[in-house]
Protein backbone atom coordinates (compact mmCIF):
# COMPACT_ATOMS: atom_id res chain seq x y z
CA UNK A 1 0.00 0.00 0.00
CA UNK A 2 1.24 3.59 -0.91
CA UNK A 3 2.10 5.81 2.16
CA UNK A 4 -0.18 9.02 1.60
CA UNK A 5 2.65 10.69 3.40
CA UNK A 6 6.11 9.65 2.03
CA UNK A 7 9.61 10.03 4.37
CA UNK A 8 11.60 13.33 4.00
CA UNK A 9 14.93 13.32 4.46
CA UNK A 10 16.77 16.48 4.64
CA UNK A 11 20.72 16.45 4.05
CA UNK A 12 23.69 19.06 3.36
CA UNK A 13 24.96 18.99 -0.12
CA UNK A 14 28.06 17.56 1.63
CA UNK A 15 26.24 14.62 3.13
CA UNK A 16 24.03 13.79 0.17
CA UNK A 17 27.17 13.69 -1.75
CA UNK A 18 28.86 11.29 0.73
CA UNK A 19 25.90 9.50 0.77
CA UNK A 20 25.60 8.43 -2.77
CA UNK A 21 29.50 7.98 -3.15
CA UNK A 22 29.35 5.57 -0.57
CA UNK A 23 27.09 3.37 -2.30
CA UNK A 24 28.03 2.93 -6.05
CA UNK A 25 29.14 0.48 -7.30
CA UNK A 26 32.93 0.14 -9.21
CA UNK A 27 32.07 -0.98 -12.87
CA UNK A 28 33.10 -4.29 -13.85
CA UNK A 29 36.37 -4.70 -16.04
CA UNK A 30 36.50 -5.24 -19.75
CA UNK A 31 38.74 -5.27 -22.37
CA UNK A 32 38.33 -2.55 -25.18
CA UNK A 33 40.47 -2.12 -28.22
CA UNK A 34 43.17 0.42 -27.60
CA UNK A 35 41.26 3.15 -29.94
CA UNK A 36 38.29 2.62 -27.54
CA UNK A 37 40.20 3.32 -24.07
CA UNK A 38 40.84 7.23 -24.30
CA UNK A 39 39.66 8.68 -21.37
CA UNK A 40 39.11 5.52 -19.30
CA UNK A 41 40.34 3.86 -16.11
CA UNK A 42 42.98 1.14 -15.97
CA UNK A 43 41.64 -1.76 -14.18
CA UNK A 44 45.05 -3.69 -13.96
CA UNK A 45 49.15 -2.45 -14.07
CA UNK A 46 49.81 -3.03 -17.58
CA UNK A 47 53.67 -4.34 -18.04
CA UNK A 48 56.10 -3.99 -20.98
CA UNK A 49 56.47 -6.97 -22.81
CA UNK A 50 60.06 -5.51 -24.34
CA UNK A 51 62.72 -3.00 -23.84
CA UNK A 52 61.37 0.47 -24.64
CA UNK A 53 63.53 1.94 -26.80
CA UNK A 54 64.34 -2.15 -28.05
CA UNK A 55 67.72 -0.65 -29.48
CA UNK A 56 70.29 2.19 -29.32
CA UNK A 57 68.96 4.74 -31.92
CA UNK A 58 70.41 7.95 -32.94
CA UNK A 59 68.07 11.09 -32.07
CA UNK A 60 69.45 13.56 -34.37
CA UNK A 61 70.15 13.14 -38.91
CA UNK A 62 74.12 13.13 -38.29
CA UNK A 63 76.88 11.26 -38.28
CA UNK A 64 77.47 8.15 -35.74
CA UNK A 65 81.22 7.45 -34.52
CA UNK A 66 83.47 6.50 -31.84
CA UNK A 67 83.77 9.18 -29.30
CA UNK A 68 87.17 8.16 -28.53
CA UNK A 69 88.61 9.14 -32.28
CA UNK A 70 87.37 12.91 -30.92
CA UNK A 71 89.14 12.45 -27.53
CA UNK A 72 92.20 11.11 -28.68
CA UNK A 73 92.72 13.61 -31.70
CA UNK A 74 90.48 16.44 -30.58
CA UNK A 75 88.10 18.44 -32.92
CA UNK A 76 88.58 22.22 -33.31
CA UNK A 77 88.30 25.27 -35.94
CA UNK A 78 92.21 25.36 -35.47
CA UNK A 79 92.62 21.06 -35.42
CA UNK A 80 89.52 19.74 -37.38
CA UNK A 81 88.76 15.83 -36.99
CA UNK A 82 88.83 14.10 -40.53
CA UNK A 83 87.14 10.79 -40.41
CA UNK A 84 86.22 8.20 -43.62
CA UNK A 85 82.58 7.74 -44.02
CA UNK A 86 81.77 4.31 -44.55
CA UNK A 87 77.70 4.82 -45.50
CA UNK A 88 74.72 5.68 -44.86
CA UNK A 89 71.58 4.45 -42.57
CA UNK A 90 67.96 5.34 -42.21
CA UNK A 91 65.42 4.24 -39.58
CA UNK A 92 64.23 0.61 -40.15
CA UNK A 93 67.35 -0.76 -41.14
CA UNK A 94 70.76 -2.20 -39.49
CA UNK A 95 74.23 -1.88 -40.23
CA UNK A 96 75.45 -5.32 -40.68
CA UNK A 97 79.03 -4.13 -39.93
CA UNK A 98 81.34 -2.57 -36.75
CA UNK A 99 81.98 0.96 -36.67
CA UNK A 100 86.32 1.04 -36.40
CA UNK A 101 88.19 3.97 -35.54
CA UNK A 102 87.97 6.65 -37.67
CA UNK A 103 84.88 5.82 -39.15
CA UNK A 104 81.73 7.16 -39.44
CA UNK A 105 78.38 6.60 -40.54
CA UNK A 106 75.78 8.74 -41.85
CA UNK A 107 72.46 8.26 -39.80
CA UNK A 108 68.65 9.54 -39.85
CA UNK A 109 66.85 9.81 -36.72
CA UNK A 110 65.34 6.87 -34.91
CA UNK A 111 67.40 4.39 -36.81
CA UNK A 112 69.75 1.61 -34.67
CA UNK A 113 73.09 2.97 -34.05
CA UNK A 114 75.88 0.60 -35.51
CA UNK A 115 77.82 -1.79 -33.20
CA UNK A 116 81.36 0.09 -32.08
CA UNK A 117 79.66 3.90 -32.22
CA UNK A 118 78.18 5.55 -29.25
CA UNK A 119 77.94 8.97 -29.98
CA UNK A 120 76.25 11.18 -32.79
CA UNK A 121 77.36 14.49 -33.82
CA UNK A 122 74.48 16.57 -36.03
CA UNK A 123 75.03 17.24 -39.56
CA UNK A 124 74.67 20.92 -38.66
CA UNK A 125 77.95 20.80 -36.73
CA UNK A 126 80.02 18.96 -39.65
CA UNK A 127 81.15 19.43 -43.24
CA UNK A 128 81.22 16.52 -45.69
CA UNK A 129 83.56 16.00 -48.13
CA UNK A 130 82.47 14.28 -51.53
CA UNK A 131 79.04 14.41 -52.05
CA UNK A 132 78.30 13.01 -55.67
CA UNK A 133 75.25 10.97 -56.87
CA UNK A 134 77.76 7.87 -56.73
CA UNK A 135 77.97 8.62 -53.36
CA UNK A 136 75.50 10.56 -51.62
CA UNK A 137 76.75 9.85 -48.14
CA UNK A 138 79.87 11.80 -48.78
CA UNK A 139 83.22 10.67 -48.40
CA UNK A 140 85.09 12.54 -45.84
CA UNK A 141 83.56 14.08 -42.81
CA UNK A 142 85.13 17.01 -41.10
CA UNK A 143 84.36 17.81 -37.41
CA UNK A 144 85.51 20.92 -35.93
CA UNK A 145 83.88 20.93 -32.38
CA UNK A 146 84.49 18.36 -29.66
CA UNK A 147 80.95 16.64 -29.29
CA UNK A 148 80.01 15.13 -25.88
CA UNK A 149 80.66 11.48 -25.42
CA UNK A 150 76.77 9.81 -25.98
CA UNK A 151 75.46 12.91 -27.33
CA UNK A 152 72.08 12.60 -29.43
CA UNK A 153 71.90 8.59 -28.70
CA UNK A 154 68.35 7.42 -27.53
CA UNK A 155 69.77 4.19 -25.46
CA UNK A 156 67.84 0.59 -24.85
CA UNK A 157 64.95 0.56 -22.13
CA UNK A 158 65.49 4.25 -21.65
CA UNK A 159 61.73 4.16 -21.31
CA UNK A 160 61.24 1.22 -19.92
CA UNK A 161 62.68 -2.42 -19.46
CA UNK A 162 60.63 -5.91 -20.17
CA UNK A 163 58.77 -6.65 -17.22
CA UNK A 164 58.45 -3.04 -15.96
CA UNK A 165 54.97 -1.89 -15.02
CA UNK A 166 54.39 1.14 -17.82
CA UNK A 167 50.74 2.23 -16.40
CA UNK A 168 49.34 1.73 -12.50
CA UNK A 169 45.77 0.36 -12.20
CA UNK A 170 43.60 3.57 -11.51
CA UNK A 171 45.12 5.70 -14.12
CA UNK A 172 43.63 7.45 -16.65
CA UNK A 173 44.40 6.50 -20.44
CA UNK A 174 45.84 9.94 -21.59
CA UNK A 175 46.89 10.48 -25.50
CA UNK A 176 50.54 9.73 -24.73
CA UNK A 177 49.13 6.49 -22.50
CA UNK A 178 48.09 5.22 -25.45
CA UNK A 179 51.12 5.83 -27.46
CA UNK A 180 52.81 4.27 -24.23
CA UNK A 181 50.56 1.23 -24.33
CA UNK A 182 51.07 0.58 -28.30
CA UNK A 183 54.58 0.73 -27.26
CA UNK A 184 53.85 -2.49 -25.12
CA UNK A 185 52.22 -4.30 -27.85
CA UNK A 186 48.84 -3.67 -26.51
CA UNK A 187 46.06 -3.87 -28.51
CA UNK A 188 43.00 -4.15 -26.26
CA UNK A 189 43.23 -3.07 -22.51
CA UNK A 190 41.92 -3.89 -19.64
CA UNK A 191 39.87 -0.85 -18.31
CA UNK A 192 36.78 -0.02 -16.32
CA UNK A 193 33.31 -0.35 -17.40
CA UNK A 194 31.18 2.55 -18.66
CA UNK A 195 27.80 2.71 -16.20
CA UNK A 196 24.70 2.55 -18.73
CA UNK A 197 22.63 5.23 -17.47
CA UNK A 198 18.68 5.58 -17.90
CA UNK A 199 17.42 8.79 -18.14
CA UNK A 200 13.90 9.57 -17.44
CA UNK A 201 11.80 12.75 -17.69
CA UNK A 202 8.51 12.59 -15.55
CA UNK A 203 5.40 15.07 -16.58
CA UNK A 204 2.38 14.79 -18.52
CA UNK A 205 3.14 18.45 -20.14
CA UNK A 206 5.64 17.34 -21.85
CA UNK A 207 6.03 16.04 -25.51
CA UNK A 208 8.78 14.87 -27.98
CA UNK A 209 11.47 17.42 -29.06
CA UNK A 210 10.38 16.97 -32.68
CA UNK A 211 6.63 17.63 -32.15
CA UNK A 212 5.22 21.38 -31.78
CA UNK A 213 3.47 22.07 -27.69
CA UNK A 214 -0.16 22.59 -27.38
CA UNK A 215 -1.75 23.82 -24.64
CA UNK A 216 -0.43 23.62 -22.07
CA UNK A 217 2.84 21.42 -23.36
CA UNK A 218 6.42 21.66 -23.25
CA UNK A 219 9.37 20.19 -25.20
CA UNK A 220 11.10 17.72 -23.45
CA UNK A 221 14.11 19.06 -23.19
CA UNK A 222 15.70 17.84 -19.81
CA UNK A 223 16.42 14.26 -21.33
CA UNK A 224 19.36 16.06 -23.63
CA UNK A 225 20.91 18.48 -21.22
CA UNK A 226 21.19 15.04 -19.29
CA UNK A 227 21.88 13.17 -21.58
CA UNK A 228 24.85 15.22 -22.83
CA UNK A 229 26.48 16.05 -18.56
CA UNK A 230 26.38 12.00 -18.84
CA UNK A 231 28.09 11.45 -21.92
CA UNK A 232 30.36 14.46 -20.58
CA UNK A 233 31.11 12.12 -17.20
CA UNK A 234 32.16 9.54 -19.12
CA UNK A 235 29.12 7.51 -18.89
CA UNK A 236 26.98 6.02 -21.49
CA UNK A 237 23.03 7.42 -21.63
CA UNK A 238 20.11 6.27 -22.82
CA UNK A 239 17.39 8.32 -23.27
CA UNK A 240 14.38 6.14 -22.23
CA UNK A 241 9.89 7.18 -23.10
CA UNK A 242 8.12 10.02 -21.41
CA UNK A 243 6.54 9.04 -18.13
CA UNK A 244 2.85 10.64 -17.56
CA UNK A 245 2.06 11.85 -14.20
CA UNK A 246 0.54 8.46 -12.24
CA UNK A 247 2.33 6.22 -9.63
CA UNK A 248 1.63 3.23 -11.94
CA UNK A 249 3.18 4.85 -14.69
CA UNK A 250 6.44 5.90 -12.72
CA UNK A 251 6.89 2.75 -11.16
CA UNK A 252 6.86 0.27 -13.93
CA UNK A 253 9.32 2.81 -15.56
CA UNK A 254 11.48 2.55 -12.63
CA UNK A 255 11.34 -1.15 -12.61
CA UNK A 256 12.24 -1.99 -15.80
CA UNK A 257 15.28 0.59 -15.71
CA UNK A 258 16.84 -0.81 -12.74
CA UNK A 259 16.59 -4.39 -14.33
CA UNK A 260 18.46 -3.14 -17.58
CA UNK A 261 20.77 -0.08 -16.48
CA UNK A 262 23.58 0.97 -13.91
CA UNK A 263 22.45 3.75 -12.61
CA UNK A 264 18.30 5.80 -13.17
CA UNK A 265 18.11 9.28 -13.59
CA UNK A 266 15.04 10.93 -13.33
CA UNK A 267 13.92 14.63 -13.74
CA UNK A 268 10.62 15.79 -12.36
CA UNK A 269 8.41 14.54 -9.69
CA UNK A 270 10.51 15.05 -6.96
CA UNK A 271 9.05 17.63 -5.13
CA UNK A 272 5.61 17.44 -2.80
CA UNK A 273 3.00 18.29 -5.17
CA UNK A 274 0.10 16.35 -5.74
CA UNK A 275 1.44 14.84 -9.20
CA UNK A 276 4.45 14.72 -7.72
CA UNK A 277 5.41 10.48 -6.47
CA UNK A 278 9.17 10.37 -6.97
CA UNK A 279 9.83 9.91 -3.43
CA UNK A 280 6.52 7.69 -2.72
CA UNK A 281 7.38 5.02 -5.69
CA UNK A 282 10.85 4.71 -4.95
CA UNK A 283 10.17 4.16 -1.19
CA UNK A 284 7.91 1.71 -2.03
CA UNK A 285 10.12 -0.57 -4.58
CA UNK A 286 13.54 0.24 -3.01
CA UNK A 287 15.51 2.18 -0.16
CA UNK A 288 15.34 5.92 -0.09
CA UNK A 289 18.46 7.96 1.50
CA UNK A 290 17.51 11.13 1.36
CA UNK A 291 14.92 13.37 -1.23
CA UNK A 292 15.63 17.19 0.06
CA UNK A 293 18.82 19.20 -0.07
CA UNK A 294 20.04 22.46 1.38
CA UNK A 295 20.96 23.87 -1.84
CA UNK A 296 19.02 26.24 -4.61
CA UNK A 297 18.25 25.68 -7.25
CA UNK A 298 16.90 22.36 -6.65
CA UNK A 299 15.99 21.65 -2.94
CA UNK A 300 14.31 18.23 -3.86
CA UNK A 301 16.84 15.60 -4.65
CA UNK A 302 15.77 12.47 -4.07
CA UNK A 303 18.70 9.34 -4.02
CA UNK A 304 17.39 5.74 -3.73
CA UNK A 305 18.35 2.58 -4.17
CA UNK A 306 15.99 -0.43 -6.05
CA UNK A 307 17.58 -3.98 -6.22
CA UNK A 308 21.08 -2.56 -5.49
CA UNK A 309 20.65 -0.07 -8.64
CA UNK A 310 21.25 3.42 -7.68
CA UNK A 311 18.07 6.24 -8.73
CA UNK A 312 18.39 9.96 -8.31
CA UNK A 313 15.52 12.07 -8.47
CA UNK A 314 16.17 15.34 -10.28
CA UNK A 315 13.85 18.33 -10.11
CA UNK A 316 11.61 19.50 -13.08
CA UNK A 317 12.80 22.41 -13.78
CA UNK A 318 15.81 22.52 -16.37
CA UNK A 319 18.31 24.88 -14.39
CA UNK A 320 18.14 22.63 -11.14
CA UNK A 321 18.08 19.43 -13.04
CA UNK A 322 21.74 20.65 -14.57
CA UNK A 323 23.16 22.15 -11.23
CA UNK A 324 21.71 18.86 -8.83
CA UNK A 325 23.40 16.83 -11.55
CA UNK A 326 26.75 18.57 -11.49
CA UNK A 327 27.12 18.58 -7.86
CA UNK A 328 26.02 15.50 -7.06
CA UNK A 329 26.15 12.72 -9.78
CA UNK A 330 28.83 13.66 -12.14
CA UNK A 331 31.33 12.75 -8.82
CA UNK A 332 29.50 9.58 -8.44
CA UNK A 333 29.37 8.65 -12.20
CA UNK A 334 33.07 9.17 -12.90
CA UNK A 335 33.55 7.16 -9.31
CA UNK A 336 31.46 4.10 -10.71
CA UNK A 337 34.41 4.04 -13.88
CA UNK A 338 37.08 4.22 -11.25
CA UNK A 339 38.28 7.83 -11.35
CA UNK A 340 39.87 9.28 -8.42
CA UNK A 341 39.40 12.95 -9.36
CA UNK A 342 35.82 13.65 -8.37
CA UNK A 343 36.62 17.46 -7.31
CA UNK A 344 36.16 20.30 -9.82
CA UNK A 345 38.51 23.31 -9.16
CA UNK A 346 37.44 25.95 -6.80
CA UNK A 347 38.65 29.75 -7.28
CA UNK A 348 37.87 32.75 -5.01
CA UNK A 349 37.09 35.51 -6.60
CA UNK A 350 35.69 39.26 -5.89
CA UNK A 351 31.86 39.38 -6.56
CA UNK A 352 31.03 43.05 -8.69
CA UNK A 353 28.14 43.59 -6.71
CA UNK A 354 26.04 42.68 -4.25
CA UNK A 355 24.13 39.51 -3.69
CA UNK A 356 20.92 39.55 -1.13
CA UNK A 357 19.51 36.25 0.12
CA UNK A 358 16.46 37.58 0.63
CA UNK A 359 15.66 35.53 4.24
CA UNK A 360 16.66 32.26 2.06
CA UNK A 361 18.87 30.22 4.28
CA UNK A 362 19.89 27.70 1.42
CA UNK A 363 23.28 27.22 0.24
CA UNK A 364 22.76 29.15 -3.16
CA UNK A 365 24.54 28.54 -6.67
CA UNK A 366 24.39 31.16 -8.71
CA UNK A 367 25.53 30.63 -12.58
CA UNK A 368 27.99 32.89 -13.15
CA UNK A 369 31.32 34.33 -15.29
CA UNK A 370 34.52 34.08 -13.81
CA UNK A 371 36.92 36.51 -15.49
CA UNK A 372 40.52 37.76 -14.99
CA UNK A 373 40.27 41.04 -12.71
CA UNK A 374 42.69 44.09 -13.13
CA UNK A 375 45.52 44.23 -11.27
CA UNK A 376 45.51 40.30 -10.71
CA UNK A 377 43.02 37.68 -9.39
CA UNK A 378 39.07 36.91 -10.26
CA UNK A 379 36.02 38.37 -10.44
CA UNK A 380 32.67 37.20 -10.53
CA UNK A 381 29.13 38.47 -12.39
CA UNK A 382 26.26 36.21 -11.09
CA UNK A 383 24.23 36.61 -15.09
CA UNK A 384 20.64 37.98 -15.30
CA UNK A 385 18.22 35.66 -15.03
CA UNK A 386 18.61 33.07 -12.54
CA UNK A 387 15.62 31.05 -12.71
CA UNK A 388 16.03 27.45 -12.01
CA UNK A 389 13.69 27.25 -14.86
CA UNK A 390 16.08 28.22 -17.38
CA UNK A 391 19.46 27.32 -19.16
CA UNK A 392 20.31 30.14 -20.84
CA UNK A 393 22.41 31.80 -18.08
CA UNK A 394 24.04 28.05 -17.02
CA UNK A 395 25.02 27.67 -20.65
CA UNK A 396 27.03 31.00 -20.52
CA UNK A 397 28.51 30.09 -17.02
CA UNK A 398 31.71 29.07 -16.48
CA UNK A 399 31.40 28.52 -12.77
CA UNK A 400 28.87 28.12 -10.00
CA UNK A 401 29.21 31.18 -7.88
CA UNK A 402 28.28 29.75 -3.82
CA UNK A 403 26.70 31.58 -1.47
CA UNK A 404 26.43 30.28 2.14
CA UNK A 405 24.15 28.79 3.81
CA UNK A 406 22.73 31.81 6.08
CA UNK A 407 20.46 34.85 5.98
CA UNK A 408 23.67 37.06 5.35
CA UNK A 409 24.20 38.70 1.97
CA UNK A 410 26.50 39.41 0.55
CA UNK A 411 28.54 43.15 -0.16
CA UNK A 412 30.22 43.73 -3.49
CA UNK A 413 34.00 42.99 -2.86
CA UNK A 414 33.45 39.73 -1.29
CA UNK A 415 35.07 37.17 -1.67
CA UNK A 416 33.90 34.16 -2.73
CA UNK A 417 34.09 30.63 -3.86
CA UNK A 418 33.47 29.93 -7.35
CA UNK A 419 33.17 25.97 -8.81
CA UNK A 420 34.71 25.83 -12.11
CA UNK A 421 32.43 23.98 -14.29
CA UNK A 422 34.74 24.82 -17.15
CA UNK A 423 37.52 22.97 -15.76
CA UNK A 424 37.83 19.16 -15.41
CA UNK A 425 38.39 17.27 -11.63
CA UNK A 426 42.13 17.34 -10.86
CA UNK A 427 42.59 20.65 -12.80
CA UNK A 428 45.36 22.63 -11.18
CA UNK A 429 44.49 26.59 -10.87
C-alpha cells in the first residue's frame, strides 16, 4: 500500500554527496580495443612486454662514430677531426658491420646505431667532403667541435625495461598512455566499465522534441541536457519514453530501468506536489536515503536505491536538473568508472556587486562568469536571469558562484568561492 505521506529526508549537499559515493558500485572490467580506451580507467598495471627503446637509436640526422677518435685527436676550428665515411643508414634498417676507428656513418633519426659507435654528432655541426650521386653519403667528414661522449643517442629501455609496469591500475588512459601502451604491444586493454545510465523525464506536459506544444505542453528538453552532462562524465546514456504523471506509470518505468541499467536518472516529480510520487514510488520498490537538499536551485533531490541499482531524483525544472546533476552525480558517475578525481577546481574571486539572500537560508549557486580582474586575481558576475527554470544563463557560465548557507548577503568585494564547471576534476588553478 502507498504511504499518503512519504519520508523526508533532509541532508547538506556535503552529506548527500557522501551519501551516494558511498554506495556505487565500481564498474566491472573489460577489455576494449586500444582506440576505444581514451579517457578511461585502468583496471590492472599493464607491463612492458620488451625494452622500450628495443635498441640504441640515434636522435638527431648526423653522423654516428666513436667518441674516442674525438678524444684522442680532438676536434677544433684550429685542429679539425677528418674521419672516412663508410655509408649511410635510415630508420628501419641495421648496419650489418662494426663501426672502427675513424669511421663514421651517416644516420637519420630513430634508426639503430651501428655496433662500435656511441655517440652522434648533427650534420649541422660537420662538413662533408664528396658528395656526388655515386655517393650521396659523402666521403670525408670534417668535425671541428668536440661533441660530448653519448650525445644525441636514444639508449635501450630508456623508457622502460621488459617486465616493468608502464601504467598503475587507476590511471587514466591519456593520449601519450596510449602511445605508451602501443609501445607495449597492446592492442586491447583492460579498463573499467562505462555505467549505462537511464534517463527519465517525468510530466504529462511534456512532448517529444520533434513535435510542436499545445496547450499547455512543453518540449522535453531535460532528457538532452542530461543526456549530454552523462556522456560528458564519461558515462553512457540512454534516453528512455516520457513518463505521464501516475504512480503506476512511474513505477513500472522505474522497474524496468533498474533491471536493464547501472544507474536511473530521473527529472521531475521530486518535489511534494500532488502529481508529484518520486519519493513515494521509490520508497515503495527500493531504499530511499535522502529526497531534500540544502541547496538552490533544486531543494528536492531524491537518491534511492531499487535492487542494489542506484536512482536519483532530479527536479523538473531545467536549471536545477543541470546544477543537482553537477554537484552531485557527475562525482558519483566518474567514481562508478574508477576515477579518483571527483573534485572540480574551486577559485575565489571578488563578486562586482552585491548579492541579497532575501531571508533564504539555502546554500545558493548562482551561474555565473569568472573573469581575470585588473591588477591580478578573479572576479565574478552572477548573469541575469537566474531562474532554475532556465538554461540560458548556465550555458554561458563558467562557474557556479556559492553563497552560504545563512540569511547574510553578501557586499560587493566579497570574496567568494566559485566551482569551475569549465575545468575538469584534478585541474590545477
Amino acid at each position: 500500500m502507498v504511504s499518503l505521506r512519504p519520508l523526508s529526508v533532509f541532508m547538506s549537499v556535503e552529506d548527500a554527496r557522501a551519501a551516494l559515493l558511498e554506495r556505487v558500485p565500481l564498474m566491472p572490467s573489460q577489455s576494449v580495443a586500444l582506440t576505444e580506451a581514451y579517457g578511461r580507467i585502468l583496471a590492472q598495471d599493464v607491463l612492458s612486454d620488451i625494452d622500450i627503446s628495443p635498441f640504441d637509436s640515434s636522435a638527431m640526422d648526423g653522423f654516428a662514430l666513436r667518441f674516442e677518435d674525438c678524444a684522442t685527436a680532438g676536434a677544433s676550428e684550429q685542429s679539425p677531426l677528418t674521419l672516412n665515411i663508410v655509408g649511410s643508414i635510415g630508420a628501419g634498417t641495421v648496419y650489418g658491420g662494426r663501426l672502427r676507428s675513424g669511421e663514421a656513418l651517416r644516420i637519420m633519426t630513430g634508426a639503430p646505431m651501428p655496433e662500435g659507435a656511441d655517440t652522434v654528432v648533427k650534420i649541422e655541426d660537420t662538413t662533408v667532403v664528396g658528395e656526388s650521386p655515386a655517393c650521396p653519403e659523402g666521403r670525408t667528414l670534417i668535425i671541428t667541435q668536440m661533441p660530448q661522449r653519448q650525445e644525441h643517442v636514444r639508449f635501450r629501455g630508456e623508457e622502460a625495461h621488459k617486465g616493468d609496469v608502464l601504467l598503475r591500475k587507476g590511471e587514466r588512459v591519456t593520449p601519450p598512455a596510449a602511445g605508451l601502451l602501443a609501445s607495449a604491444g597492446n592492442a586491447e586493454v583492460r579498463v573499467y566499465g562505462r555505467p549505462r545510465v537511464a534517463i527519465i523525464s517525468i510530466g504529462s506536459e511534456l512532448v517529444s522534441v520533434t513535435q510542436t506544444p499545445g496547450p499547455g505542453q512543453i518540449r522535453n528538453s531535460n532528457s538532452y541536457s542530461l543526456a549530454a552532462a552523462v556522456t560528458e562524465a564519461g558515462a553512457s546514456p540512454t534516453i528512455q519514453p516520457l513518463v505521464c504523471d501516475t504512480h503506476a506509470a512511474l513505477a513500472e518505468a522505474l522497474k524496468a530501468a533498474t533491471a536493464a541499467y547501472d544507474f536511473v536518472i530521473t527529472s521531475g516529480g521530486a518535489a511534494e506536489g500532488d502529481y508529484d510520487y518520486v519519493t513515494a514510488v521509490v520508497q515503495e520498490l527500493g531504499e530511499m536515503l535522502y529526497n531534500k537538499v540544502n541547496m538552490r536551485p533544486g531543494k528536492s533531490q531524491t537518491f534511492s536505491l531499487i535492487d542494489k541499482t542506484p536512482v536519483f531524483g532530479l527536479p523538473g525544472n531545467p536549471g536545477a536538473a543541470s546544477v543537482g546533476f553537477e554537484l552531485l552525480i557527475r562525482p558519483a558517475l566518474r567514481k562508478m568508472q574508477g576515477m579518483s578525481e571527483l573534485d572540480r577546481p574551486i577559485t575565489r574571486a571578488v563578486i562586482e556587486r552585491d548579492i541579497t539572500k532575501k531571508k533564504e537560508t539555502r546554500r545558493i549557486y548562482l551561474r555565473a562568469r569568472l573573469e581575470h580582474a585588473e591588477g591580478g586575481g578573479y572576479r565574478a558576475t552572477p548573469l541575469p536571469n537566474q531562474s532554475s527554470a532556465l538554461l540560458g544563463a548556465l550555458s554561458r557560465s563558467n562557474c557556479l558562484l556559492i553563497v552560504p548557507e545563512g540569511e547574510q548577503s553578501l557586499a560587493a568585494g566579497s570574496l567568494v568561492d566559485c566551482l569551475r564547471i569549465d575545468c575538469d576534476e584534478g585541474t590545477i588553478l
